[in-house]
N, C-alpha and C. Protein backbone atom coordinates (compact mmCIF):
# COMPACT_ATOMS: atom_id res chain seq x y z
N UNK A 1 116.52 -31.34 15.41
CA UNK A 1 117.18 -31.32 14.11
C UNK A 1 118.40 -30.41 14.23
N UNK A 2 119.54 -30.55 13.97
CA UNK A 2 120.72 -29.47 13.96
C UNK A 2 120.44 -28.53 13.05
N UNK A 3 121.65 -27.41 13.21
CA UNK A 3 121.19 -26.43 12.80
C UNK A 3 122.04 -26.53 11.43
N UNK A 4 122.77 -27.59 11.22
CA UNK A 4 123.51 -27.53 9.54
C UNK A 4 122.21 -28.02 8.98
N UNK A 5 121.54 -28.89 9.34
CA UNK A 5 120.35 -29.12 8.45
C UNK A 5 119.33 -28.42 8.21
N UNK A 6 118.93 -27.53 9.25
CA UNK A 6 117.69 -26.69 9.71
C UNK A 6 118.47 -25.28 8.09
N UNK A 7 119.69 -25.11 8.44
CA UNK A 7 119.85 -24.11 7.10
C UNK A 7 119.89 -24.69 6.23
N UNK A 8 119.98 -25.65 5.44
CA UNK A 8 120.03 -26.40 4.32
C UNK A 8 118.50 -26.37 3.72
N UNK A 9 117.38 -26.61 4.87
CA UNK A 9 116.09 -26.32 4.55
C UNK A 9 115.35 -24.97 4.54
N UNK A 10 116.26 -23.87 5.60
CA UNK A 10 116.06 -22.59 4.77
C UNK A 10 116.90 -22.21 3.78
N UNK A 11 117.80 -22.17 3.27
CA UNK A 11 118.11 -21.79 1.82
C UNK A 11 117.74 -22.62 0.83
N UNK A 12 117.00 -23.80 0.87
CA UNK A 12 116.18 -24.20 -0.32
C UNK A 12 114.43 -23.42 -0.06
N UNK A 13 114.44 -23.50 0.99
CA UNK A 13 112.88 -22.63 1.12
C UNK A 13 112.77 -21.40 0.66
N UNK A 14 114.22 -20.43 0.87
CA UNK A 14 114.17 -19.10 0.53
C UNK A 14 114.18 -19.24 -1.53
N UNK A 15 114.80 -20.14 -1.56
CA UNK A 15 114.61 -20.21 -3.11
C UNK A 15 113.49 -20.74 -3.90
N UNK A 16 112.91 -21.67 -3.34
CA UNK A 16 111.35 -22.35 -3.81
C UNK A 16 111.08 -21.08 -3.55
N UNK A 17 110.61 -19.98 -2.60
CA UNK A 17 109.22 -18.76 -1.89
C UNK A 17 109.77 -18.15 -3.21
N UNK A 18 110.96 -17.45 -3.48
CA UNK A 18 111.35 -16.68 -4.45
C UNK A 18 110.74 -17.12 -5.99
N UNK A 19 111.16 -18.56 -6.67
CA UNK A 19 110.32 -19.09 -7.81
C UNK A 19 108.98 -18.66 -7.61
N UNK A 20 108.53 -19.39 -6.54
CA UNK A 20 107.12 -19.00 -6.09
C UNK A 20 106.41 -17.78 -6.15
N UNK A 21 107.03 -16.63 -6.02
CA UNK A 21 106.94 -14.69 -6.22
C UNK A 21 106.46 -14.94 -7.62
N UNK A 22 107.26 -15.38 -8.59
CA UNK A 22 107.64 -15.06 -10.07
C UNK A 22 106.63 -15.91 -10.69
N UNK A 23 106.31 -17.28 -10.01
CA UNK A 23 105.34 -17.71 -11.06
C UNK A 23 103.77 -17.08 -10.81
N UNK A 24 103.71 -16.73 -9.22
CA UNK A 24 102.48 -16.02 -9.35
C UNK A 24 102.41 -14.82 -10.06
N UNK A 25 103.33 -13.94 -10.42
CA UNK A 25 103.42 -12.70 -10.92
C UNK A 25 102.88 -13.27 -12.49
N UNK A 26 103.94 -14.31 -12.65
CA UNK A 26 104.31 -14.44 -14.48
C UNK A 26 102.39 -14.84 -14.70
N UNK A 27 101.79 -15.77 -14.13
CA UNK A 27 100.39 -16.31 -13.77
C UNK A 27 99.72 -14.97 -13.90
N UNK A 28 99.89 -13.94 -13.46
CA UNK A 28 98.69 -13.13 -13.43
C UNK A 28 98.61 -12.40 -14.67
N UNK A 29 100.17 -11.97 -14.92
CA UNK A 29 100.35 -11.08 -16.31
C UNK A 29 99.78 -12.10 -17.72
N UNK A 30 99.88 -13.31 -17.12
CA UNK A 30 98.96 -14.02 -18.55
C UNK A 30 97.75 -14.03 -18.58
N UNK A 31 97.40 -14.21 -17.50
CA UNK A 31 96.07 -14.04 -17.24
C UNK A 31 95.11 -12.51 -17.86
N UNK A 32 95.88 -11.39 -17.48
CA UNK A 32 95.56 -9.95 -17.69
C UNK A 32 95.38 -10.19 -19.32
N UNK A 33 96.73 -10.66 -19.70
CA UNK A 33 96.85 -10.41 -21.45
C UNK A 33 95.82 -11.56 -22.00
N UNK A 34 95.51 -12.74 -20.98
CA UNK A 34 94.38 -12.88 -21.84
C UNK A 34 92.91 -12.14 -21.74
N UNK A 35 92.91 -11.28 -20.82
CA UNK A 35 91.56 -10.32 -20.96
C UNK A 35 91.54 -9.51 -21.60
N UNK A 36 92.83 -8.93 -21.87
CA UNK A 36 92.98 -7.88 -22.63
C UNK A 36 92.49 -8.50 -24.52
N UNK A 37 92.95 -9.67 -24.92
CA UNK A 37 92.52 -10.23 -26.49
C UNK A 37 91.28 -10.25 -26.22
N UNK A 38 90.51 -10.92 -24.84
CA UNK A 38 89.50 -10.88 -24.93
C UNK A 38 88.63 -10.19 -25.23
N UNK A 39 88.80 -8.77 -23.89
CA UNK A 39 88.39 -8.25 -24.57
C UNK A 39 87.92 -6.94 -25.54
N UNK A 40 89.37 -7.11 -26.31
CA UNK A 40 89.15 -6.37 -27.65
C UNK A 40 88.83 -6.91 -28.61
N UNK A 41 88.39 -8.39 -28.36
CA UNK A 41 87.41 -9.15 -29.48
C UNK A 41 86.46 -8.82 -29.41
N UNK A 42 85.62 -8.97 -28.08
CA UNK A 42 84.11 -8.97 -27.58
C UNK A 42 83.99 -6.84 -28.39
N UNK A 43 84.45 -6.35 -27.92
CA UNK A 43 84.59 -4.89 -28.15
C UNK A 43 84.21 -4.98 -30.00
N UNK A 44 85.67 -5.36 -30.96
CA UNK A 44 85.70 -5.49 -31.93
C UNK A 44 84.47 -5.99 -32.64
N UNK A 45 83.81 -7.38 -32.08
CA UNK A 45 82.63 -7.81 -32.32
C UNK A 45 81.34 -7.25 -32.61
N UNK A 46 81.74 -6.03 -31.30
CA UNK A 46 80.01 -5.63 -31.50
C UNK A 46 80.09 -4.53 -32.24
N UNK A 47 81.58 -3.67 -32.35
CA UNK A 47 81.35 -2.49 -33.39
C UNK A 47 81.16 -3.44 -34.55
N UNK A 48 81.46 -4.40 -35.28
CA UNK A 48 81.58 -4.68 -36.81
C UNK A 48 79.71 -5.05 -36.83
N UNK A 49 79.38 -5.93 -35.57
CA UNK A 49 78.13 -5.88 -35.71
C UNK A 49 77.03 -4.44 -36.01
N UNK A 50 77.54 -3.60 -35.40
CA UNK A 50 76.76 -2.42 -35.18
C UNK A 50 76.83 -1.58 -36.38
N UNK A 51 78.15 -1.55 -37.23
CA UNK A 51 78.61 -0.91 -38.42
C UNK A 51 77.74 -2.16 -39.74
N UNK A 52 78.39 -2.69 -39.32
CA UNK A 52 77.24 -4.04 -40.53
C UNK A 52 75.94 -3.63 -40.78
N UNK A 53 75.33 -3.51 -39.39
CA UNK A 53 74.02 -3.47 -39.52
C UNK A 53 73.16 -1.80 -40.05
N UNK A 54 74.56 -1.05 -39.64
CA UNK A 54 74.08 0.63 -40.01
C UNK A 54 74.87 0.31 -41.84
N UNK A 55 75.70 -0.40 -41.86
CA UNK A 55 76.00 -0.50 -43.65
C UNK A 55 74.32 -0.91 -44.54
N UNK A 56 74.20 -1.88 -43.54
CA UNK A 56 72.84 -2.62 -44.27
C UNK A 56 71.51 -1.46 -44.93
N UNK A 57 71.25 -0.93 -43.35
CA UNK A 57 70.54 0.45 -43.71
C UNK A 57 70.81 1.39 -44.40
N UNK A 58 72.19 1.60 -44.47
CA UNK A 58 72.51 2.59 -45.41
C UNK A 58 72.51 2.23 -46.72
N UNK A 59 72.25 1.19 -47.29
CA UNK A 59 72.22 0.65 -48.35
C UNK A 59 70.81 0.37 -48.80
N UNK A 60 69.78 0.19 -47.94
CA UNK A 60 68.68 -0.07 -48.32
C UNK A 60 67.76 1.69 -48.36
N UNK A 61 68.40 2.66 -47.53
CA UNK A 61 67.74 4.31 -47.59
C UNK A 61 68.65 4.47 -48.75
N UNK A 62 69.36 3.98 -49.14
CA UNK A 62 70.09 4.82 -50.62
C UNK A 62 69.27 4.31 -51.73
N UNK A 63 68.96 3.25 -51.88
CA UNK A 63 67.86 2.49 -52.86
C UNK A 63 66.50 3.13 -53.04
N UNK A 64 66.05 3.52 -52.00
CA UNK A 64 64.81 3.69 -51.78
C UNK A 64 64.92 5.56 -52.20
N UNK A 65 65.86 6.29 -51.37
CA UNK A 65 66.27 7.60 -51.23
C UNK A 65 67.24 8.13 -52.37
N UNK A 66 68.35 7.66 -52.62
CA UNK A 66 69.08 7.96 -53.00
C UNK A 66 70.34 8.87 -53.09
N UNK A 67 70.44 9.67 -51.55
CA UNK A 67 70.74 10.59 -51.24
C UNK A 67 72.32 10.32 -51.59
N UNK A 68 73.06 11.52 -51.84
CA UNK A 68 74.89 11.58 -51.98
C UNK A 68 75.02 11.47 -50.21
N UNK A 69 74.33 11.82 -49.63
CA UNK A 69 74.79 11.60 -48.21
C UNK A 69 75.27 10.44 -47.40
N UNK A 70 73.38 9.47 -47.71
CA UNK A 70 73.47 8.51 -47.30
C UNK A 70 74.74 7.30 -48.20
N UNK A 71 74.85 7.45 -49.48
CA UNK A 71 76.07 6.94 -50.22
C UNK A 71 76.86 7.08 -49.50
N UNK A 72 77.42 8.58 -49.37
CA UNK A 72 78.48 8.80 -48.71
C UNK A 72 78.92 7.85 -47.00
N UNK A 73 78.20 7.92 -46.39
CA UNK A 73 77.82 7.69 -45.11
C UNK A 73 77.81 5.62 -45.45
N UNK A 74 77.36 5.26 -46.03
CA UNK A 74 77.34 4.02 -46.43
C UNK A 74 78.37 3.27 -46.91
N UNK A 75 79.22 3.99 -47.48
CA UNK A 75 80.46 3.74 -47.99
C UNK A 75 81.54 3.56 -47.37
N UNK A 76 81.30 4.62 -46.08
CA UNK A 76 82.50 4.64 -44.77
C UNK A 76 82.22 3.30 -43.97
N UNK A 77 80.42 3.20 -43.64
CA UNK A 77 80.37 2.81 -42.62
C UNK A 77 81.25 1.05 -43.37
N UNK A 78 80.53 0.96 -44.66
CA UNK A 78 81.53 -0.12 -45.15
C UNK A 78 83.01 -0.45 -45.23
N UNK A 79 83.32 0.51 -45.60
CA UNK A 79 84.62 0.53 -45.14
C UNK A 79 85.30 0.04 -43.99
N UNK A 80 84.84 0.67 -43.01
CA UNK A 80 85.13 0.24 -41.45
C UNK A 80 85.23 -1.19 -40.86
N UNK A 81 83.70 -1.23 -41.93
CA UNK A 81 83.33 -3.23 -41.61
C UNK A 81 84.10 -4.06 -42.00
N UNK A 82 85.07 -3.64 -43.41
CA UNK A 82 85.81 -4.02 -44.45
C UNK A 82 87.08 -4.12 -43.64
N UNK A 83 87.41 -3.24 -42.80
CA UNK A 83 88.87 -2.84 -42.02
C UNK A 83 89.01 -3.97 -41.10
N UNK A 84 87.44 -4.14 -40.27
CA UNK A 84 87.33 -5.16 -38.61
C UNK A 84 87.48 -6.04 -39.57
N UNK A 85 86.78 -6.77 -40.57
CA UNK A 85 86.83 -8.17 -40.67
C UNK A 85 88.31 -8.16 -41.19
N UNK A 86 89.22 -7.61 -41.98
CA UNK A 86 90.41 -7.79 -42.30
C UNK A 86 91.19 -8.01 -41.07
N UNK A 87 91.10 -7.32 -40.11
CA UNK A 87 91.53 -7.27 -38.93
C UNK A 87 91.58 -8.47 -37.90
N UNK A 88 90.26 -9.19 -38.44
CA UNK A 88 89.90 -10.44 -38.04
C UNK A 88 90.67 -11.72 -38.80
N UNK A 89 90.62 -11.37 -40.14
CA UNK A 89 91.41 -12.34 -40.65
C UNK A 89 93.20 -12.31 -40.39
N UNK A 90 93.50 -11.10 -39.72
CA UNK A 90 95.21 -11.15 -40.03
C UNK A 90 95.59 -11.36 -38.20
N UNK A 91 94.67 -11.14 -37.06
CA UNK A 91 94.86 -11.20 -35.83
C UNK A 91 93.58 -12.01 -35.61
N UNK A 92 93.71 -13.69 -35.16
CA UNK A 92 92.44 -14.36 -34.62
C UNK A 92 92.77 -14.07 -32.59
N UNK A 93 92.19 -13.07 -32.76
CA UNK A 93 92.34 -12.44 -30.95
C UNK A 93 91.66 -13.75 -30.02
N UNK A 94 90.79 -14.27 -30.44
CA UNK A 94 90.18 -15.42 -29.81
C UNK A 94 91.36 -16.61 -29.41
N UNK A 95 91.93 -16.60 -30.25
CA UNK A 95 93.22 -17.70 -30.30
C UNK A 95 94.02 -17.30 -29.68
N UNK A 96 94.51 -15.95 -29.72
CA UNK A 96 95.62 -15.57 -28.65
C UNK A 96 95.68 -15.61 -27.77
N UNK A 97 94.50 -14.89 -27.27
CA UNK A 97 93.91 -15.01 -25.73
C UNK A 97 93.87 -16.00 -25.15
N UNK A 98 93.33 -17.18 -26.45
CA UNK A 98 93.24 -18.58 -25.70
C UNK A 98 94.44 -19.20 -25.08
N UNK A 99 95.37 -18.99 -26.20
CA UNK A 99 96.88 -19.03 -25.52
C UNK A 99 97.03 -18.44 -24.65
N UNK A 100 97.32 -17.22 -24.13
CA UNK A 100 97.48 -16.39 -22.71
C UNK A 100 96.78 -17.45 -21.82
N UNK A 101 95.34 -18.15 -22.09
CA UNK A 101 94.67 -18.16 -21.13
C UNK A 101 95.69 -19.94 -20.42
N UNK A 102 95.48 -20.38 -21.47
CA UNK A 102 96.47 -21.97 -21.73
C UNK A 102 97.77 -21.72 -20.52
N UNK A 103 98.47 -20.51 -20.75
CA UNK A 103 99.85 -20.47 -20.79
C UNK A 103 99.67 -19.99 -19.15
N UNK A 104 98.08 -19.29 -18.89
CA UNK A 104 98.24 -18.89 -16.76
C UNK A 104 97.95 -20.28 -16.60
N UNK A 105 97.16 -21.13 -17.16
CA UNK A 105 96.66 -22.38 -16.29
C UNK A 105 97.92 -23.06 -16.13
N UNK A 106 99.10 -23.38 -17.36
CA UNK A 106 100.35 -24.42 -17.04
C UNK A 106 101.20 -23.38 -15.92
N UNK A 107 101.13 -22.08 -15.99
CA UNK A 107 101.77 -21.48 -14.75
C UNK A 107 101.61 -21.76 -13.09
N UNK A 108 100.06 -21.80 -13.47
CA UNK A 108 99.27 -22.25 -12.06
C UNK A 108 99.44 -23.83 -11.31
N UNK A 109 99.55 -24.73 -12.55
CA UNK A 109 100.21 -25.61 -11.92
C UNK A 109 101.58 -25.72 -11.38
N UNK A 110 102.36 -25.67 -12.11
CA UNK A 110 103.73 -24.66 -11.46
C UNK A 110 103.85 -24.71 -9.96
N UNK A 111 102.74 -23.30 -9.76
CA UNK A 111 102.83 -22.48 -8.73
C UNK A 111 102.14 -23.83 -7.56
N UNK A 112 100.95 -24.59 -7.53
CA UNK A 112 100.63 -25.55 -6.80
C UNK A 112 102.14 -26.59 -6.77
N UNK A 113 102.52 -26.94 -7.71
CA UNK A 113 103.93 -27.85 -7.20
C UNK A 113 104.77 -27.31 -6.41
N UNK A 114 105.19 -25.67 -6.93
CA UNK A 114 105.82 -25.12 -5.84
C UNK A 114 105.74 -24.93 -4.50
N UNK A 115 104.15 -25.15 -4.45
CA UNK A 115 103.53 -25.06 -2.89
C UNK A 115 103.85 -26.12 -2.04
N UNK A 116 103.36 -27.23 -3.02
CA UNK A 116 103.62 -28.28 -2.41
C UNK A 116 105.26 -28.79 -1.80
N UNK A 117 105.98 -27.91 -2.55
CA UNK A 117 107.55 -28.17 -1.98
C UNK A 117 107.91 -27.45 -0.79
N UNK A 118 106.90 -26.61 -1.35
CA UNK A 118 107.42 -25.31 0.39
C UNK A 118 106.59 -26.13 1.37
N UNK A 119 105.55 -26.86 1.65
CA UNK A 119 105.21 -27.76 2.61
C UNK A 119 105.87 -28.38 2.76
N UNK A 120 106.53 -29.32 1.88
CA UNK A 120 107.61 -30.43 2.55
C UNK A 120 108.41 -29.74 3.15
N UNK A 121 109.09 -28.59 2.63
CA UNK A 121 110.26 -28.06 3.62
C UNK A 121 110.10 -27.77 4.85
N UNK A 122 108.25 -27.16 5.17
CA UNK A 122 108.32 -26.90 6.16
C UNK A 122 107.87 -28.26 7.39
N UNK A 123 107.72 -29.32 6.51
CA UNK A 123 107.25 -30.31 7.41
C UNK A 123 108.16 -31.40 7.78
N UNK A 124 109.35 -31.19 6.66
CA UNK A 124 110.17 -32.14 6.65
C UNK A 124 109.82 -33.29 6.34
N UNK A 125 109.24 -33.23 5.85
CA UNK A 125 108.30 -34.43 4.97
C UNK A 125 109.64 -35.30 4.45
N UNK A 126 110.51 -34.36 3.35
CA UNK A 126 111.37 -35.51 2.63
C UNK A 126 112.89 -34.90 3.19
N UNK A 127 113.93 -35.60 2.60
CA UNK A 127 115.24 -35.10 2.86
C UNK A 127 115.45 -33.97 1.75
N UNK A 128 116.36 -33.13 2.11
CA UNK A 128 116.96 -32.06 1.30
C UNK A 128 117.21 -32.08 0.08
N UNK A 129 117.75 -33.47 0.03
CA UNK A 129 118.35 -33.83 -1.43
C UNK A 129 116.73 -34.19 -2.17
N UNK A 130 116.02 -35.16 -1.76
CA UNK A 130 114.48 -35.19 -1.84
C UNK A 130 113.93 -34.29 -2.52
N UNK A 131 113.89 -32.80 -1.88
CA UNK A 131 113.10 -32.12 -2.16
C UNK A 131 114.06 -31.17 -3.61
N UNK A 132 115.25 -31.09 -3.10
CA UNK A 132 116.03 -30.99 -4.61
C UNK A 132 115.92 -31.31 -5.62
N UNK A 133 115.79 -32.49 -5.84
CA UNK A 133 115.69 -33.63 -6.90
C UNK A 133 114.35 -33.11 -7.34
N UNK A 134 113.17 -32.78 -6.41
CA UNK A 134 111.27 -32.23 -6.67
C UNK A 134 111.51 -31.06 -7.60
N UNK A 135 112.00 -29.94 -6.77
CA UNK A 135 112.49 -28.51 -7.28
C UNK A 135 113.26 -28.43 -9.28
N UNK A 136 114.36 -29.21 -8.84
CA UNK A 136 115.09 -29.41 -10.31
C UNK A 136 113.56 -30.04 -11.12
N UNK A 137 113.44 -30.83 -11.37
CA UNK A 137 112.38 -31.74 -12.06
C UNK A 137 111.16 -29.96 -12.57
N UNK A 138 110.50 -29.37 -11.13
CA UNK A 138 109.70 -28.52 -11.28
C UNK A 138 110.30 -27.04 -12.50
N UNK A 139 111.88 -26.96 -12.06
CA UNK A 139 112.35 -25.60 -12.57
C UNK A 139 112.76 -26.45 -14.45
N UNK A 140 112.71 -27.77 -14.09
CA UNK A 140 112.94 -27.81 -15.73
C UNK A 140 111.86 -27.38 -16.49
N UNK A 141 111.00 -28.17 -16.15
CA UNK A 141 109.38 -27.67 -16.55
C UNK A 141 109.26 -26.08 -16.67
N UNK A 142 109.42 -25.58 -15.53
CA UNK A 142 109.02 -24.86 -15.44
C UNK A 142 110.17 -23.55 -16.75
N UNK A 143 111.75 -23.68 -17.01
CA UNK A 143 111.75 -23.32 -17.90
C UNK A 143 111.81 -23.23 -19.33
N UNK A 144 111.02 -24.56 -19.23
CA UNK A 144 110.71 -24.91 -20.77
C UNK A 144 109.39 -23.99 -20.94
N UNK A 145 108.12 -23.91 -19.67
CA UNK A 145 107.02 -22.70 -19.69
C UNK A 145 107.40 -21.57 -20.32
N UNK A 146 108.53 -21.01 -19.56
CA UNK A 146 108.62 -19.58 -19.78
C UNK A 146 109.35 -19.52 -21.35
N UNK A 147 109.98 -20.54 -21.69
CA UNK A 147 110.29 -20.36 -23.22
C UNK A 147 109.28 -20.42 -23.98
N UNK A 148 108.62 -21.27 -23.75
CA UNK A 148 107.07 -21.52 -25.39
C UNK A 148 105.68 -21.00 -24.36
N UNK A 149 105.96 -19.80 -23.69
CA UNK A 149 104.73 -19.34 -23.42
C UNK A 149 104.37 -18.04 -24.30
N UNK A 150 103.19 -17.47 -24.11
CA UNK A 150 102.60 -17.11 -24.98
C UNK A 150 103.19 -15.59 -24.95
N UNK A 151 102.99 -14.94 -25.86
CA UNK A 151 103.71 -13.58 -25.63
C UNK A 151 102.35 -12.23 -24.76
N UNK A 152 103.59 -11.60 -24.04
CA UNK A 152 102.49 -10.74 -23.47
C UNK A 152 102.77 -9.63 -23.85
N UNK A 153 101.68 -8.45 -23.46
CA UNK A 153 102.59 -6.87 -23.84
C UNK A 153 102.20 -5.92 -22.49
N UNK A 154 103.24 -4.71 -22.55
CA UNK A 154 103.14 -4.26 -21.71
C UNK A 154 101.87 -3.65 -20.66
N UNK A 155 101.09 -3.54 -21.25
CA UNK A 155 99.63 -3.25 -20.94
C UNK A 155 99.07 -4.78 -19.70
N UNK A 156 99.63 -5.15 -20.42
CA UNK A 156 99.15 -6.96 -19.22
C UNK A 156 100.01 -6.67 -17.98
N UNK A 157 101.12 -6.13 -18.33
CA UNK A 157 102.35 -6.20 -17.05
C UNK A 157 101.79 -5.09 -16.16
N UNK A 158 101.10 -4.18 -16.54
CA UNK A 158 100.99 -3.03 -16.16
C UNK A 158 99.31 -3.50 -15.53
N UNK A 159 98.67 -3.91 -15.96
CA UNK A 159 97.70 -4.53 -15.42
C UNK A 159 97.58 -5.37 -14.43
N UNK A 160 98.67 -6.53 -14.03
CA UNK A 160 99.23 -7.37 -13.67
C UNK A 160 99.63 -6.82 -12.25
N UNK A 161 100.13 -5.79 -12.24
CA UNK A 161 101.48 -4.80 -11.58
C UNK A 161 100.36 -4.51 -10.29
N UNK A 162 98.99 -3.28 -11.36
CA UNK A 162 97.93 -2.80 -10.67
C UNK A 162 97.30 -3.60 -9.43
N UNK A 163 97.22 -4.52 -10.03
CA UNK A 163 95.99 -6.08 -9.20
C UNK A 163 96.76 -6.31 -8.59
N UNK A 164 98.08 -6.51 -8.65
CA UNK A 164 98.62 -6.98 -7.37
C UNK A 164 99.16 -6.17 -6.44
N UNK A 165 99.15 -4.98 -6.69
CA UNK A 165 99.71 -4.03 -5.70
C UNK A 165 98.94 -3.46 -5.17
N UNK A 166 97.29 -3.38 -5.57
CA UNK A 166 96.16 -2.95 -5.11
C UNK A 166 95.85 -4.22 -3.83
N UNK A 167 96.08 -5.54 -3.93
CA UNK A 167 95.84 -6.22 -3.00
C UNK A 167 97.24 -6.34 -2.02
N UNK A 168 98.16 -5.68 -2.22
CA UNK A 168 99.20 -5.68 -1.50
C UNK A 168 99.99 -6.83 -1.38
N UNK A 169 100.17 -7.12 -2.77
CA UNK A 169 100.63 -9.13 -3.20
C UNK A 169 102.16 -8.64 -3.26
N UNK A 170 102.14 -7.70 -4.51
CA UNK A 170 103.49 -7.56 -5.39
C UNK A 170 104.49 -7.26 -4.92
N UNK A 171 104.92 -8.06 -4.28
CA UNK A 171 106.91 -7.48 -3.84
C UNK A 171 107.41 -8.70 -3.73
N UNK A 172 108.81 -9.06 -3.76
CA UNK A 172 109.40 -10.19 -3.05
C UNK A 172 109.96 -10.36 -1.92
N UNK A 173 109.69 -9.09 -0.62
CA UNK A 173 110.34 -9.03 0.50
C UNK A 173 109.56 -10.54 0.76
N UNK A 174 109.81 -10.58 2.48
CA UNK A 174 109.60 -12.38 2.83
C UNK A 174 108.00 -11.99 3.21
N UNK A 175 107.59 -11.18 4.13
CA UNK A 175 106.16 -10.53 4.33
C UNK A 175 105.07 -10.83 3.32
N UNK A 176 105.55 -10.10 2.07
CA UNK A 176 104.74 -10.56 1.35
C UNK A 176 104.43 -11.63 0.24
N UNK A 177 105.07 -12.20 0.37
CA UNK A 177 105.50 -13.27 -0.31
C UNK A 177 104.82 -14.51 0.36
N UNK A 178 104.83 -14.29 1.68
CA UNK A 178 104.07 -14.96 2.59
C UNK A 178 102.57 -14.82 2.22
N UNK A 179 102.29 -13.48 2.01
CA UNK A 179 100.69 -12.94 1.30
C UNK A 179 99.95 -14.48 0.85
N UNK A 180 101.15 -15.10 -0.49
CA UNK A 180 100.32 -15.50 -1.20
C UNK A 180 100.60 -17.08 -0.84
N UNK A 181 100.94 -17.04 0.67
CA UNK A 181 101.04 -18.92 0.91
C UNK A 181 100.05 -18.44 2.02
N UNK A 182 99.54 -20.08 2.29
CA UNK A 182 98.78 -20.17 3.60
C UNK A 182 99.84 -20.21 5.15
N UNK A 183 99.00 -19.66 5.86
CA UNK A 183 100.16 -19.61 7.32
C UNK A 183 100.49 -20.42 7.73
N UNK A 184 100.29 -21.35 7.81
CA UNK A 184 101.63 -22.93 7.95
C UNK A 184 102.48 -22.70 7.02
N UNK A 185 102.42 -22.15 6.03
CA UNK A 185 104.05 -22.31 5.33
C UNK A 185 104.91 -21.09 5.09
N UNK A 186 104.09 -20.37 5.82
CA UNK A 186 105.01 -18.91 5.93
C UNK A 186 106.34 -18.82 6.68
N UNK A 187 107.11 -17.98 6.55
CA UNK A 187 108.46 -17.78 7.31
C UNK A 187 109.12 -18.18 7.18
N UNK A 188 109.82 -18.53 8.48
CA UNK A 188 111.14 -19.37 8.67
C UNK A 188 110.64 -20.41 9.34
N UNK A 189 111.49 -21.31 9.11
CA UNK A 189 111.59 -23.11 9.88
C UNK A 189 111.64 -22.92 11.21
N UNK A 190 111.33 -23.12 11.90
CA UNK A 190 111.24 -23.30 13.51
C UNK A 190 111.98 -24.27 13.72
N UNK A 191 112.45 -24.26 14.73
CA UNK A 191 113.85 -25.41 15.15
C UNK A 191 113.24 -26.45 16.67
């Protein structure tokens, strides 16, 4: 293969690996933020359960007892219960999350198309223009994703950041970037 062509297929490879960095990154930080709704639902859940059920008692020893204490004490714990379920009605965390969760899976496909392009490049599977024509098609998609995806917050990024730098994923030098392809499609093109 000459070498005007052999670069034509590394500077589209260096740009697919690069997309490729960003959608696994963007993939994980949705992923994080959907654990994070998760779970401060599951969390949220069991205090309103646990406060409910100490309201209940406190309502049935005030009947029976009558104490200013237990009133007192009964009144808060209601309160509290009064706060989660409001809390529930103005943030459905279940739904958000579900979105986060929606918004890593359309990332993840993404990231498999992208794979699949960095194989052709490295196999030469199609022509340049070929795999151009794949890429454009993928990056339209792909930034219509990043417009109507779900919103994240910093706590996910920062979560996101952790997991991947603990497995030694997160950078975009070429090394690691390689991390997250299989070794047939790592590197450079061989001539």
């Amino acid at each position: 293969m000459e070498m005007m062509l052999l670069e034509q297929y590394q500077v589209l490879l260096d740009v697919v690996r690069q997309q490729y960095a960003s959608v696994v990154w963007t993939h994980k930080i949705q992923e994080k933020q959907a654990d994070i709704y998760f779970k401060r639902y599951n969390c949220l859940e069991t205090v309103n359960i646990i406060f409910a059920s100490a309201t209940s008692c406190g309502i049935v020893s005030t009947i029976f007892f009558g104490e200013l204490c237990a009133k007192i004490i009964t009144m808060f714990l209601s309160f509290v219960t009064l706060a989660i379920t409001a809390y529930y009605k103005s943030f459905d965390l279940k739904s958000i999350g579900y979105r986060n969760k929606v918004s890593a899976n359309e990332f993840l496909v993404i990231r498999n198309r992208l794979l699949r392009i960095i194989a052709d490049i490295h196999i030469h599977r199609k022509s340049c223009e070929e795999i151009e024509e794949d890429f454009s098609r993928v990056m339209e998609t792909l930034d219509n994703l990043y417009a109507h995806a779900a919103q994240t917050t910093d706590d996910a990024v920062k979560m996101a950041m952790k997991g991947l730098k603990e497995r030694e994923e997160y950078t975009y030098s070429n090394e690691e970037i390689d991390r997250f392809l299989p070794s047939q499609l790592r590197g450079r093109i061989d001539s």
